[in-house]
C-alpha atoms as a PDB file:
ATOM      1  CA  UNK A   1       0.000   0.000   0.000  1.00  0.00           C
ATOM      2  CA  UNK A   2       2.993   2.767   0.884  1.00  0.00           C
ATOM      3  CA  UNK A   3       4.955   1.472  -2.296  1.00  0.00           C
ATOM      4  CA  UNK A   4       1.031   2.375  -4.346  1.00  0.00           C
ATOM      5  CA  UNK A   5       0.548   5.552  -2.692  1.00  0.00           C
ATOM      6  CA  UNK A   6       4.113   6.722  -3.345  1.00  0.00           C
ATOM      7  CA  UNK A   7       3.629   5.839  -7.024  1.00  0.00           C
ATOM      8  CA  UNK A   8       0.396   7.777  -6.881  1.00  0.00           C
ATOM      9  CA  UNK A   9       2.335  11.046  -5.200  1.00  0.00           C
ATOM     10  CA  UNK A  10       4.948  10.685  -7.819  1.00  0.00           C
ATOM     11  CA  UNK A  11       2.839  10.454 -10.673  1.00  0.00           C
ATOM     12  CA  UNK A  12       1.069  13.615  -9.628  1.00  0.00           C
ATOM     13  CA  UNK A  13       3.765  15.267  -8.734  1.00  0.00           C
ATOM     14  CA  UNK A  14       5.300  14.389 -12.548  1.00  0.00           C
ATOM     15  CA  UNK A  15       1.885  16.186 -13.492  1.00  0.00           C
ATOM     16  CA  UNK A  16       2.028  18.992 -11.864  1.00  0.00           C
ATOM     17  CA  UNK A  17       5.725  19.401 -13.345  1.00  0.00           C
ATOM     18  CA  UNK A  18       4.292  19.092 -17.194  1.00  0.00           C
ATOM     19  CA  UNK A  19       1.544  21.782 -16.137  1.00  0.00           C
ATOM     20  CA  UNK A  20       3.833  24.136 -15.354  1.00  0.00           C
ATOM     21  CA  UNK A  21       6.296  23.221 -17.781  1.00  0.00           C
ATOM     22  CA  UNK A  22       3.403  24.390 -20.369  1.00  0.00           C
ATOM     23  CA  UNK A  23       2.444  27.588 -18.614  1.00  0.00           C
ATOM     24  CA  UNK A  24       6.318  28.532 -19.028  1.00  0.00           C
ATOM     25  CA  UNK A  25       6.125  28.125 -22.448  1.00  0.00           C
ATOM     26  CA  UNK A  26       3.027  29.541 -22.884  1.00  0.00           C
ATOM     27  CA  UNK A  27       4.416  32.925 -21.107  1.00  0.00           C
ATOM     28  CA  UNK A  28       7.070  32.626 -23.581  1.00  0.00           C
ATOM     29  CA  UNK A  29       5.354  32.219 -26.054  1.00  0.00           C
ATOM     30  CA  UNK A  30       2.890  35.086 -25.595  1.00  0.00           C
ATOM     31  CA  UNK A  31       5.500  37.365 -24.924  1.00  0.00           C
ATOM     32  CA  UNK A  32       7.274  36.586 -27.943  1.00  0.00           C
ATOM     33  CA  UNK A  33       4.400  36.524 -30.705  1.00  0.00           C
ATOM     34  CA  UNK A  34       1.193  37.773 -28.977  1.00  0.00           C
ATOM     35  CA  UNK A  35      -1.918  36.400 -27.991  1.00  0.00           C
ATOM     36  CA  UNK A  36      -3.374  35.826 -31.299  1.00  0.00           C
ATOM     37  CA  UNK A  37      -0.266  34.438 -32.961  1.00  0.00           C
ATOM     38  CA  UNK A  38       0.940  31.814 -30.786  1.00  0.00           C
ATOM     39  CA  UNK A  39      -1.173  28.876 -30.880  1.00  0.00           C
ATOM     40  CA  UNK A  40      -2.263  25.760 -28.568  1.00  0.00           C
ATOM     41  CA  UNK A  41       0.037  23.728 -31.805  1.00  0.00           C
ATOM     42  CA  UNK A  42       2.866  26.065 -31.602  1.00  0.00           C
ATOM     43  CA  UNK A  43       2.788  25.662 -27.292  1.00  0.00           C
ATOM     44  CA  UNK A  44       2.728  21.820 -27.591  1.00  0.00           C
ATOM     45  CA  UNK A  45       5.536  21.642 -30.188  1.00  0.00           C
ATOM     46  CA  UNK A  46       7.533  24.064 -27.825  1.00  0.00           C
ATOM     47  CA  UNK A  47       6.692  21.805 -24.961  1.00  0.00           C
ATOM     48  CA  UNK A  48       7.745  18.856 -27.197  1.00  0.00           C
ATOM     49  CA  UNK A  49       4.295  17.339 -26.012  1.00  0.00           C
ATOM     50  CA  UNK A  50       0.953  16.347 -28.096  1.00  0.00           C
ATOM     51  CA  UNK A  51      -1.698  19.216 -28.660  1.00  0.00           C
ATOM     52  CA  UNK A  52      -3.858  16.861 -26.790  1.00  0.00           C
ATOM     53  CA  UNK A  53      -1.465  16.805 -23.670  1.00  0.00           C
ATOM     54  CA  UNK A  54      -2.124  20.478 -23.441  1.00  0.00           C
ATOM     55  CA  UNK A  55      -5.338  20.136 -23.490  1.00  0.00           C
ATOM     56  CA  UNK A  56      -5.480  17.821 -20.327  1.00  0.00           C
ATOM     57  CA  UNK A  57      -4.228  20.754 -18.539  1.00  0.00           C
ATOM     58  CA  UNK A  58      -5.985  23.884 -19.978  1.00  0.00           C
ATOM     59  CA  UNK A  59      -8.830  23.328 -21.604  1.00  0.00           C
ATOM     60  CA  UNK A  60      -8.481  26.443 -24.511  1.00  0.00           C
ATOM     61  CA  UNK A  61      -6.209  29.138 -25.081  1.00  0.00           C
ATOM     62  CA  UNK A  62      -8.339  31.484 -22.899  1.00  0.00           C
ATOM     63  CA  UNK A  63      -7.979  29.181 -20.098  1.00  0.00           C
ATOM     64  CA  UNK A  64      -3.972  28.987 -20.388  1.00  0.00           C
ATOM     65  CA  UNK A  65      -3.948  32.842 -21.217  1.00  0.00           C
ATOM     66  CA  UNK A  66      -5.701  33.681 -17.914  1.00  0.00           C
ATOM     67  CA  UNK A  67      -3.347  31.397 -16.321  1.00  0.00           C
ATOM     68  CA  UNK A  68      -0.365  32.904 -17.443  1.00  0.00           C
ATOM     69  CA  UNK A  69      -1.936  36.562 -16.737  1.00  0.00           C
ATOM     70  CA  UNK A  70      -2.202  35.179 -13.135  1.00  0.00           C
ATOM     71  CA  UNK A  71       1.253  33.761 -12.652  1.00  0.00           C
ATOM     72  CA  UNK A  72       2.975  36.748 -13.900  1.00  0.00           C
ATOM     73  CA  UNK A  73       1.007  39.165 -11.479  1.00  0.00           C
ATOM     74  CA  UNK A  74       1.742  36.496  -8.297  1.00  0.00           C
ATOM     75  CA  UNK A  75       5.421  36.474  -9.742  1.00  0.00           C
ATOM     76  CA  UNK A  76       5.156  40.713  -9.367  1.00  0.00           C
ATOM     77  CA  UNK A  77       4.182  40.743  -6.255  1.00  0.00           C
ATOM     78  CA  UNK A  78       5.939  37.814  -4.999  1.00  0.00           C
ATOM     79  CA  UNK A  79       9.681  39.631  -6.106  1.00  0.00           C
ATOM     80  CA  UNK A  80       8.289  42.427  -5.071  1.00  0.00           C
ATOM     81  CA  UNK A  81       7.930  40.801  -1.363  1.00  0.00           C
ATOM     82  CA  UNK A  82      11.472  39.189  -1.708  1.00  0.00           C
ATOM     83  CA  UNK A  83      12.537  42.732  -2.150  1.00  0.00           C
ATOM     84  CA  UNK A  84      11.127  44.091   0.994  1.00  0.00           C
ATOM     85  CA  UNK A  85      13.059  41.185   2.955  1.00  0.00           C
ATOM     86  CA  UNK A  86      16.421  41.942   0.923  1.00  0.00           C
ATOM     87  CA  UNK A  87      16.262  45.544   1.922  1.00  0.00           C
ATOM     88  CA  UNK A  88      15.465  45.420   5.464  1.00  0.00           C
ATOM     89  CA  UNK A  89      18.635  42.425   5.670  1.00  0.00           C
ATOM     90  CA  UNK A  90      20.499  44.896   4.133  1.00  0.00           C
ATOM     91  CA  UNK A  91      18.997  47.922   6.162  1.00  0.00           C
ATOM     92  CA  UNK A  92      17.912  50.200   3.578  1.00  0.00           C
ATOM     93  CA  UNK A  93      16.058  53.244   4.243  1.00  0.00           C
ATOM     94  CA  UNK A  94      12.292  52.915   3.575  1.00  0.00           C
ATOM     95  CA  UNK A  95      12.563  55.611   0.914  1.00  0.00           C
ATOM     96  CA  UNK A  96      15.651  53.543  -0.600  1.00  0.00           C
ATOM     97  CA  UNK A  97      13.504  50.324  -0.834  1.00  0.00           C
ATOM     98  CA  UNK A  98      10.622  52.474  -2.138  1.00  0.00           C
ATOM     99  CA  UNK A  99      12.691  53.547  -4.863  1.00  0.00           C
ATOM    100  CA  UNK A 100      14.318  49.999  -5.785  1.00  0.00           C
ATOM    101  CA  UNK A 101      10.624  48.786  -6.173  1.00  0.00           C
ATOM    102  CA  UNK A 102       9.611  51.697  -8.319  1.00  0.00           C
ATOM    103  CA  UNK A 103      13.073  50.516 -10.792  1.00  0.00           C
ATOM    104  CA  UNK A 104      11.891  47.201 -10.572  1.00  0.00           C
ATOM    105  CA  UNK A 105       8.226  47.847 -11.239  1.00  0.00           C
ATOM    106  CA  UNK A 106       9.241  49.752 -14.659  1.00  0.00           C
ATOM    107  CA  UNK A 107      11.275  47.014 -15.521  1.00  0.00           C
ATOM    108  CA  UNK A 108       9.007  43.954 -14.851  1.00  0.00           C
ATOM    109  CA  UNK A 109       6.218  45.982 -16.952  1.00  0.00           C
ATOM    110  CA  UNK A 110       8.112  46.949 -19.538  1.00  0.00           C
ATOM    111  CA  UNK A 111       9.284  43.221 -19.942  1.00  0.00           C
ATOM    112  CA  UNK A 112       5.480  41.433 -19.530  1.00  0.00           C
ATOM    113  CA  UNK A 113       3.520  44.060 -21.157  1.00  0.00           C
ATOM    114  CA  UNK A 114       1.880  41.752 -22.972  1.00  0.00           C
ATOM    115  CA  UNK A 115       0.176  40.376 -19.648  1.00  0.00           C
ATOM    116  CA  UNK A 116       0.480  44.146 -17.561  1.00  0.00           C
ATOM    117  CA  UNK A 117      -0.809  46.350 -20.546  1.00  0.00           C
ATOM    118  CA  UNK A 118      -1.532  44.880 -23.483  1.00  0.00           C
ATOM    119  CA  UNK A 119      -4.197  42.649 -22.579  1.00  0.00           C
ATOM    120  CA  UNK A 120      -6.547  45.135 -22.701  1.00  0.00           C
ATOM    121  CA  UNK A 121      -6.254  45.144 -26.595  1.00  0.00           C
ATOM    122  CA  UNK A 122      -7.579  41.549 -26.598  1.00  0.00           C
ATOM    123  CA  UNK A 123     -10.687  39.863 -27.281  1.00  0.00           C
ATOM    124  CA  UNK A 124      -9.818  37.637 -24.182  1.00  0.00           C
ATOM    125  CA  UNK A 125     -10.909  40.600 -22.095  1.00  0.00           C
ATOM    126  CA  UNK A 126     -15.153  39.352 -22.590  1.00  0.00           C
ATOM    127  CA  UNK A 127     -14.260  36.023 -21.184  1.00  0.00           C
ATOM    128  CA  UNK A 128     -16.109  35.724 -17.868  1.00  0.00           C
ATOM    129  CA  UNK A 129     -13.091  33.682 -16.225  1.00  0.00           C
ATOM    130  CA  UNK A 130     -10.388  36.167 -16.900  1.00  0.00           C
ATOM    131  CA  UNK A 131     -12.898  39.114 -15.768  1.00  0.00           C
ATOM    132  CA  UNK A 132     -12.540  37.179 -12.673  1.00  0.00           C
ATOM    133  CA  UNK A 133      -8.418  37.146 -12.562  1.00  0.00           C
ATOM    134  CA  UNK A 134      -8.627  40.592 -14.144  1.00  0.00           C
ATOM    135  CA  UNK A 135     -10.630  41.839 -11.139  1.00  0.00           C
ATOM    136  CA  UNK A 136      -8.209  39.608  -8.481  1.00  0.00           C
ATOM    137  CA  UNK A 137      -5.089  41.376 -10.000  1.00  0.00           C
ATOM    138  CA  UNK A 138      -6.536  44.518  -9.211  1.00  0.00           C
ATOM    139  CA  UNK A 139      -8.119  44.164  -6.469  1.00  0.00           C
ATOM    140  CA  UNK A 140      -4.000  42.696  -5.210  1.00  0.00           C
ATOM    141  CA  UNK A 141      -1.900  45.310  -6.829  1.00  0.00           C
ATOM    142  CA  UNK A 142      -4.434  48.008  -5.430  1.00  0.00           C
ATOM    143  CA  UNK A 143      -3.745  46.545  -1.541  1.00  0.00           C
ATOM    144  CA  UNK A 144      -0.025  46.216  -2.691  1.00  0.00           C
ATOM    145  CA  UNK A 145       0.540  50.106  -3.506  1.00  0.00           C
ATOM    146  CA  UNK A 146      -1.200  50.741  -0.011  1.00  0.00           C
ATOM    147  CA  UNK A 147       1.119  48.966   1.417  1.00  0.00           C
ATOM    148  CA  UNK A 148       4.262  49.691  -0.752  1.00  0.00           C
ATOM    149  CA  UNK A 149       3.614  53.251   0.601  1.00  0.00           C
ATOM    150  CA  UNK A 150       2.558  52.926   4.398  1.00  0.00           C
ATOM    151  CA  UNK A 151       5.944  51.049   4.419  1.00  0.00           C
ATOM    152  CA  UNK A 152       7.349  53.872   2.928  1.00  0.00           C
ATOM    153  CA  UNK A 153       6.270  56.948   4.937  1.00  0.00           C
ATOM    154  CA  UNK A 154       4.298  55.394   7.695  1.00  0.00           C
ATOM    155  CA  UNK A 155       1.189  55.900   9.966  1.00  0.00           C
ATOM    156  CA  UNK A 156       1.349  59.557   9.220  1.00  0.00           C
ATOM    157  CA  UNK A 157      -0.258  58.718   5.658  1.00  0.00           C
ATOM    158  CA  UNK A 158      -3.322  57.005   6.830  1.00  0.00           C
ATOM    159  CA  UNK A 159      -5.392  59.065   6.975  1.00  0.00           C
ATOM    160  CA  UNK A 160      -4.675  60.101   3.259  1.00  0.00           C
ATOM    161  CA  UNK A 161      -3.495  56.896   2.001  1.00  0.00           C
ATOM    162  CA  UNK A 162      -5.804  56.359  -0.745  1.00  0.00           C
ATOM    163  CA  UNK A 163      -5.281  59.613  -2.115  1.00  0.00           C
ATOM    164  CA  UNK A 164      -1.542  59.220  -2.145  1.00  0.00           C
ATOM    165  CA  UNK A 165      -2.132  55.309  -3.662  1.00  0.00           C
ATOM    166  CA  UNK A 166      -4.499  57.202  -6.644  1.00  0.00           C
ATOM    167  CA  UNK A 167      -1.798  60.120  -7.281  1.00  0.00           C
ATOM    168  CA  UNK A 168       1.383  57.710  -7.079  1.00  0.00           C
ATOM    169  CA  UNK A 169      -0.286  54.964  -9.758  1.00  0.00           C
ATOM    170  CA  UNK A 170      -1.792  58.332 -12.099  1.00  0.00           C
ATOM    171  CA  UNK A 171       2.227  59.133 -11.967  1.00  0.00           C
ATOM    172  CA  UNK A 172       3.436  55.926 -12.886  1.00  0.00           C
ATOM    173  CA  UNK A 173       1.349  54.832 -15.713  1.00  0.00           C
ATOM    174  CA  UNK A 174       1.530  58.605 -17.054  1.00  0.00           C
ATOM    175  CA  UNK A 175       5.848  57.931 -16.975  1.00  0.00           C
ATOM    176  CA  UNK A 176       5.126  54.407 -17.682  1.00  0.00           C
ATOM    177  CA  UNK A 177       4.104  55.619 -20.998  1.00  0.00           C
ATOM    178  CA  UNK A 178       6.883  57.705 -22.035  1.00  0.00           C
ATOM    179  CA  UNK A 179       9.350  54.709 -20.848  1.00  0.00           C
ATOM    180  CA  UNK A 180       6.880  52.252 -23.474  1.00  0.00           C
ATOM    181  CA  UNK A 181       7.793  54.740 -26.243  1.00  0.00           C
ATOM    182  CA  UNK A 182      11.451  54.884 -25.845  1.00  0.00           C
ATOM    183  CA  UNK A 183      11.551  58.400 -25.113  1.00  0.00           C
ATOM    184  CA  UNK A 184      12.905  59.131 -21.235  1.00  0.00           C
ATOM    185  CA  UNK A 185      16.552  58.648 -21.778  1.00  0.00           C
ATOM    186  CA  UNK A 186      17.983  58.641 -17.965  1.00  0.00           C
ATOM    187  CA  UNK A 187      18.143  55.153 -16.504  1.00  0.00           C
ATOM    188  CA  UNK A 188      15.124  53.492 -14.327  1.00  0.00           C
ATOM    189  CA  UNK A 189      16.753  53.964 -11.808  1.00  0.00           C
ATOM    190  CA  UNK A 190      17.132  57.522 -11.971  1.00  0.00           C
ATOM    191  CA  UNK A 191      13.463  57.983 -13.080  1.00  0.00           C
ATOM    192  CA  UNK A 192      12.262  55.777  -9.918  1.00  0.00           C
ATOM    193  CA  UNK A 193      14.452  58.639  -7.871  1.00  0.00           C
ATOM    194  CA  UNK A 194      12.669  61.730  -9.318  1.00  0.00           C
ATOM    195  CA  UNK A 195       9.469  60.136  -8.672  1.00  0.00           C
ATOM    196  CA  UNK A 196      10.199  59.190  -4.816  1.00  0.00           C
ATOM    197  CA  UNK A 197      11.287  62.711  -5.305  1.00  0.00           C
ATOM    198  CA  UNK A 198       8.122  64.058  -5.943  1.00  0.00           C
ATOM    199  CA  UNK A 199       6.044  62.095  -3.705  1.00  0.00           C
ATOM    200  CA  UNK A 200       8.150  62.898  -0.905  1.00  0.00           C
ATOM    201  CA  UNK A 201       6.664  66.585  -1.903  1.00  0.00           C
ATOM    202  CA  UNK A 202       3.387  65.189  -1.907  1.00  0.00           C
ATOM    203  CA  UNK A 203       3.462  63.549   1.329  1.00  0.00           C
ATOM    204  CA  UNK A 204       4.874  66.644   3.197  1.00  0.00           C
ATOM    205  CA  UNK A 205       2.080  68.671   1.853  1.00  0.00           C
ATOM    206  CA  UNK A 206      -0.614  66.303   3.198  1.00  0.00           C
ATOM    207  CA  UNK A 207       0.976  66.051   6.237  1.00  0.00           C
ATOM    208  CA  UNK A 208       1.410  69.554   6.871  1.00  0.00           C
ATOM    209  CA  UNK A 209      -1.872  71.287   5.274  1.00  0.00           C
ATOM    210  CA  UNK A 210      -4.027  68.044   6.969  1.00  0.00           C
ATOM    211  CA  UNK A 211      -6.932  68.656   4.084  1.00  0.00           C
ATOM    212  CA  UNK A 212     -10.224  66.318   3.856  1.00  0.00           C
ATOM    213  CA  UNK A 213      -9.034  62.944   1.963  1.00  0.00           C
ATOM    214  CA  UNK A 214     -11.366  62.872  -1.218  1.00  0.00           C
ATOM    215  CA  UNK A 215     -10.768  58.733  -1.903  1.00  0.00           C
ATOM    216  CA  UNK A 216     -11.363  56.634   1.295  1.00  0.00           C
ATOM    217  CA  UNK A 217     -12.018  53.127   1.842  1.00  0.00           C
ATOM    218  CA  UNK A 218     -15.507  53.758   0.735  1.00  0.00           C
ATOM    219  CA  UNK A 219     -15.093  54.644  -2.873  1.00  0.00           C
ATOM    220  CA  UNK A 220     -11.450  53.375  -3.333  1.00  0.00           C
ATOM    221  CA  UNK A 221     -12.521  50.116  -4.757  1.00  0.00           C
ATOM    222  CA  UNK A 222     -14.285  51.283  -7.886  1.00  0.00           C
ATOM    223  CA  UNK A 223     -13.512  51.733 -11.029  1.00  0.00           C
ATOM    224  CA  UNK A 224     -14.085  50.416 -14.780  1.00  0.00           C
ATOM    225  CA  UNK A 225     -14.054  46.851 -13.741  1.00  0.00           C
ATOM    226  CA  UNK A 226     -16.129  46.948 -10.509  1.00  0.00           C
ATOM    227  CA  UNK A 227     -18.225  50.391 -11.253  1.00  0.00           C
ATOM    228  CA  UNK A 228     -20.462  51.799  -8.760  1.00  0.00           C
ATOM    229  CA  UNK A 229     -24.251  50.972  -8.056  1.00  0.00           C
ATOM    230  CA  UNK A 230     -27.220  53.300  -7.499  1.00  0.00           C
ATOM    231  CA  UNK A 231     -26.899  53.261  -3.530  1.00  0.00           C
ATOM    232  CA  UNK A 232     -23.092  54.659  -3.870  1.00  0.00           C
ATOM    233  CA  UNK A 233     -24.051  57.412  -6.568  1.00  0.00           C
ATOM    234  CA  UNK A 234     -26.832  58.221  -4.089  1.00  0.00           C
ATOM    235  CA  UNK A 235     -24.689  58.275  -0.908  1.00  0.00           C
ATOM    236  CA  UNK A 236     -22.262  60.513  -2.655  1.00  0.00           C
ATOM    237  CA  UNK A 237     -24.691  62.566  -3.925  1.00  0.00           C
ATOM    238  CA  UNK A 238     -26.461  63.372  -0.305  1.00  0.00           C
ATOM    239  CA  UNK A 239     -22.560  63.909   0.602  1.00  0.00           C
ATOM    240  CA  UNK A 240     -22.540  66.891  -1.962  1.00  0.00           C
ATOM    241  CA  UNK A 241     -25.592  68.259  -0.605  1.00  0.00           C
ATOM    242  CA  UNK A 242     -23.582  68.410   2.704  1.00  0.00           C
ATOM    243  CA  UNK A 243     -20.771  69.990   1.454  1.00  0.00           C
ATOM    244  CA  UNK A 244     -23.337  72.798   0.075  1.00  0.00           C
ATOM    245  CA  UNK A 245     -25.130  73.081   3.268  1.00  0.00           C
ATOM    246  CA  UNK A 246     -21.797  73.495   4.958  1.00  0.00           C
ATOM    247  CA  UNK A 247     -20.773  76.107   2.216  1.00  0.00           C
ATOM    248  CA  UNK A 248     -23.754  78.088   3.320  1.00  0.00           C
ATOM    249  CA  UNK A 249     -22.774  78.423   7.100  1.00  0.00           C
ATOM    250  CA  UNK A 250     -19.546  80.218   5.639  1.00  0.00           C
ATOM    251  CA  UNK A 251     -21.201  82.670   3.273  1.00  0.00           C
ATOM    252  CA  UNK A 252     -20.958  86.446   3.654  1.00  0.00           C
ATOM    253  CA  UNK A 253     -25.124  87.118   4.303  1.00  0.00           C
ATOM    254  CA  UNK A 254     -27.185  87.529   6.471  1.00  0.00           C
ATOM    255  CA  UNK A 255     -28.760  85.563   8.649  1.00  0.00           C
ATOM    256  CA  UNK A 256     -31.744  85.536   7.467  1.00  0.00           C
ATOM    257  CA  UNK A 257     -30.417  84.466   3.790  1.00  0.00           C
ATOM    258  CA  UNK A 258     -28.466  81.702   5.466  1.00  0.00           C
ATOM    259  CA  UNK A 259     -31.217  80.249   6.532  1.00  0.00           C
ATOM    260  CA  UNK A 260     -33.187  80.128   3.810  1.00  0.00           C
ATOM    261  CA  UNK A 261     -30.584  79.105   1.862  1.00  0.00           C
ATOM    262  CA  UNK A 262     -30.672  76.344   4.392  1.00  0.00           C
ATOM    263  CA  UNK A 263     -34.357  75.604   4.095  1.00  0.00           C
ATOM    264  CA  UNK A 264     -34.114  75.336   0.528  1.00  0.00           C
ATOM    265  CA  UNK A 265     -30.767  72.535   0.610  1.00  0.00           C
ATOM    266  CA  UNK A 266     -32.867  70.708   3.168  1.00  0.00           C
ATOM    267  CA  UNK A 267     -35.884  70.296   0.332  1.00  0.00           C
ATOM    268  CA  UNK A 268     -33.476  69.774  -2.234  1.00  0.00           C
ATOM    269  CA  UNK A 269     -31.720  66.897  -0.096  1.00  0.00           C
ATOM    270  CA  UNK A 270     -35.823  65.362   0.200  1.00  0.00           C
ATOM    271  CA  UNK A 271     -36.364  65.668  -3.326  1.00  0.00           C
ATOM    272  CA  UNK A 272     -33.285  63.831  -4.401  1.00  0.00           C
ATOM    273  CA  UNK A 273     -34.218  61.276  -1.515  1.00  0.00           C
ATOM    274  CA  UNK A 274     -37.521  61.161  -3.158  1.00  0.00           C
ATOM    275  CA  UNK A 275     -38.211  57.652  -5.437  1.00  0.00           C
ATOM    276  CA  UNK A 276     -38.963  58.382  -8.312  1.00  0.00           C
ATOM    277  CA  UNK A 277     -37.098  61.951  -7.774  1.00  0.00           C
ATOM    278  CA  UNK A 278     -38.860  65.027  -9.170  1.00  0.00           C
ATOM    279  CA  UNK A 279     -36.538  66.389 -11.862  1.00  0.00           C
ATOM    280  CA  UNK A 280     -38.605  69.705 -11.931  1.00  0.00           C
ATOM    281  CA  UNK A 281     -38.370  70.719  -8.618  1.00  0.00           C
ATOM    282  CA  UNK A 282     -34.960  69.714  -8.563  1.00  0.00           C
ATOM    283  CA  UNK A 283     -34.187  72.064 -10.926  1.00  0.00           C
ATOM    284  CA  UNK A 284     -35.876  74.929  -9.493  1.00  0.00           C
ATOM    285  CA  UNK A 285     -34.442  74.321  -5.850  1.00  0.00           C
ATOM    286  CA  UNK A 286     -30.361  74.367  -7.566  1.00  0.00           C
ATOM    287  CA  UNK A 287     -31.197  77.336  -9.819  1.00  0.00           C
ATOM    288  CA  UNK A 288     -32.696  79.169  -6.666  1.00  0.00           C
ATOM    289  CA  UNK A 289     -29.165  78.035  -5.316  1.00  0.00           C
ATOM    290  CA  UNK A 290     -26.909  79.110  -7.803  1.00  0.00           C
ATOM    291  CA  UNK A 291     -28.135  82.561  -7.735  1.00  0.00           C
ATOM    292  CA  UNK A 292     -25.279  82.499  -4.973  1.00  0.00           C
ATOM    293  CA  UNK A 293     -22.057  82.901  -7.071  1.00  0.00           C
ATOM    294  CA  UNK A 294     -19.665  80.707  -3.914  1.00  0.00           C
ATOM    295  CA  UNK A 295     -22.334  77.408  -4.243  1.00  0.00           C
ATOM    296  CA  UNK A 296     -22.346  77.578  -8.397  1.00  0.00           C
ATOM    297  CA  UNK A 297     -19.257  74.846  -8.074  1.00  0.00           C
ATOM    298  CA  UNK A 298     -20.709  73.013  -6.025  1.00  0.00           C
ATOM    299  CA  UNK A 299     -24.140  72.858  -8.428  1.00  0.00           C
ATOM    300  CA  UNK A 300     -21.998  72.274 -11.129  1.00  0.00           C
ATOM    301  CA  UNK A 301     -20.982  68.980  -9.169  1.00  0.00           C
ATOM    302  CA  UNK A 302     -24.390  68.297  -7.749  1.00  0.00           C
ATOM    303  CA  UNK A 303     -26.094  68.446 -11.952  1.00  0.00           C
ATOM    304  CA  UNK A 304     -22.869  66.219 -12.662  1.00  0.00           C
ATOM    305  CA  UNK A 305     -23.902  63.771 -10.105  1.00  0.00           C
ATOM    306  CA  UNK A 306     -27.720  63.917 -10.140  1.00  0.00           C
ATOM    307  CA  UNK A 307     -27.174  62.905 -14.347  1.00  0.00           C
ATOM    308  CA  UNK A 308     -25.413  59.691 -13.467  1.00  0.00           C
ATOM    309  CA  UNK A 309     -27.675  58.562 -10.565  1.00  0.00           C
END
């Protein structure tokens, strides 16, 4: 019986070998002629394996695609993490480690585009199963630049942190960009330094102006992929009408004005409220409002809002 089971633990083992073995080709594969050109035939023979053998791991292209897409994100983030250990053995500075990941993130993209970038160019991107990895990634690399940059400056970014995670990714991608076209000629390295550069900036002038955070964990999570529902639209919507109501307290009128200024966000706050909402009297109550020249920003914001929801 041990001799059986041992045969049984080696054969799977042997299996799991020849699965990977074809997802490694596969990622070379992709890389090297795309998606659409590399076939499950051209895989196999690369593999020196059967087409059918492939098959008995991945069931279609999409399948081994969405595979591959995964492993090279988990790869990411797993050097990434081997990273963070190297640089606290060797006792690098936070803002030194930050700065090796930023190289290292250029460079990783710029070698899988294909599965970081390009993807998006794909039909692949309608199948329901790599939706689902498409979402996971993310979903992970979205936690990872939290983290990346509490490790980086600390506590003392909390209470802005997804602000500072939003502003450091619309940096990278925008340089990210530049680096795809071949036009940035200073090293990676150097280019990771300027940016640490400027979020240092960034952070200082969080830390010492202390303004409202506009992304927190509420809203953080949505985006093209995961957009957001009726009941979020609405919440931030009533938030608005708080910010105008708040507006109000600081204007330069009287009392008197305040108040009904007051009176008239409350009825605008209950028609908004109201299902189905009453676009007429809507309209009246913010054009009553925007006869005030400090709230017309704000009504600009609220008609932005109230077209969506």
């Amino acid at each position: 019986m041990s001799s059986l089971c041992q045969d049984m633990d080696g054969g799977i083992a042997m299996e799991e070998l020849k699965k990977q073995r074809v997802l490694d080709t596969a990622m070379t594969l992709f890389r090297i002629k795309g998606y659409s050109a590399a076939s499950m035939q051209d895989i196999a023979d690369a593999c020196g394996m059967a087409k059918a053998s492939i098959y008995k791991f991945f069931a279609s292209k999409e399948e081994l695609f969405t595979a591959a897409f995964a492993a090279c994100h988990q790869t990411l983030l797993d050097q990434a993490a081997e990273m963070e250990r190297e640089g606290a053995r060797h006792h690098l500075t936070p803002r030194e480690r930050l700065q090796r990941k930023i190289e290292f993130l250029f460079a990783y993209t710029v070698d899988n585009h294909l599965f970081m970038i390009d993807f998006k160019e794909l039909p692949i991107t309608t199948n329901e199963h790599f939706i689902a990895a498409w979402k996971h990634k993310k979903r992970a690399l979205h936690v990872w630049r939290r983290e990346l940059l509490i490790e980086a400056y600390g506590d003392r970014i909390e209470p802005y942190i997804w602000d500072v995670v939003a502003i450091f990714r619309g940096i990278y991608i925008e340089y990210l960009g530049y680096v795809q076209q071949q036009v940035i000629a200073i090293p990676m390295s150097e280019l990771a330094a300027f940016i640490v550069d400027r979020m240092d900036a960034l952070i200082e002038d969080l830390v010492s102006k202390s303004p409202e955070p506009v992304i927190d964990h509420s809203n953080t999570h949505f985006n093209y992929l995961n957009p957001s529902d009726k009941e979020m639209r609405q919440a931030t919507l009533q938030q608005l009408i708080g910010l105008i109501r708040g507006e109000i307290e600081q204007l330069s009128q009287p009392e008197a004005v305040r108040q009904e200024l007051g009176q008239v966000t409350a009825m605008l706050r209950e028609a908004c409220e109201h299902e189905p909402p009453n676009p007429t009297l809507i309209r009246v109550l913010s054009a009553y409002l925007e006869g005030y020249p400090e709230l017309k920003p704000f009504l600009r914001q609220f008609h932005f809002l109230s077209s969506q929801s």
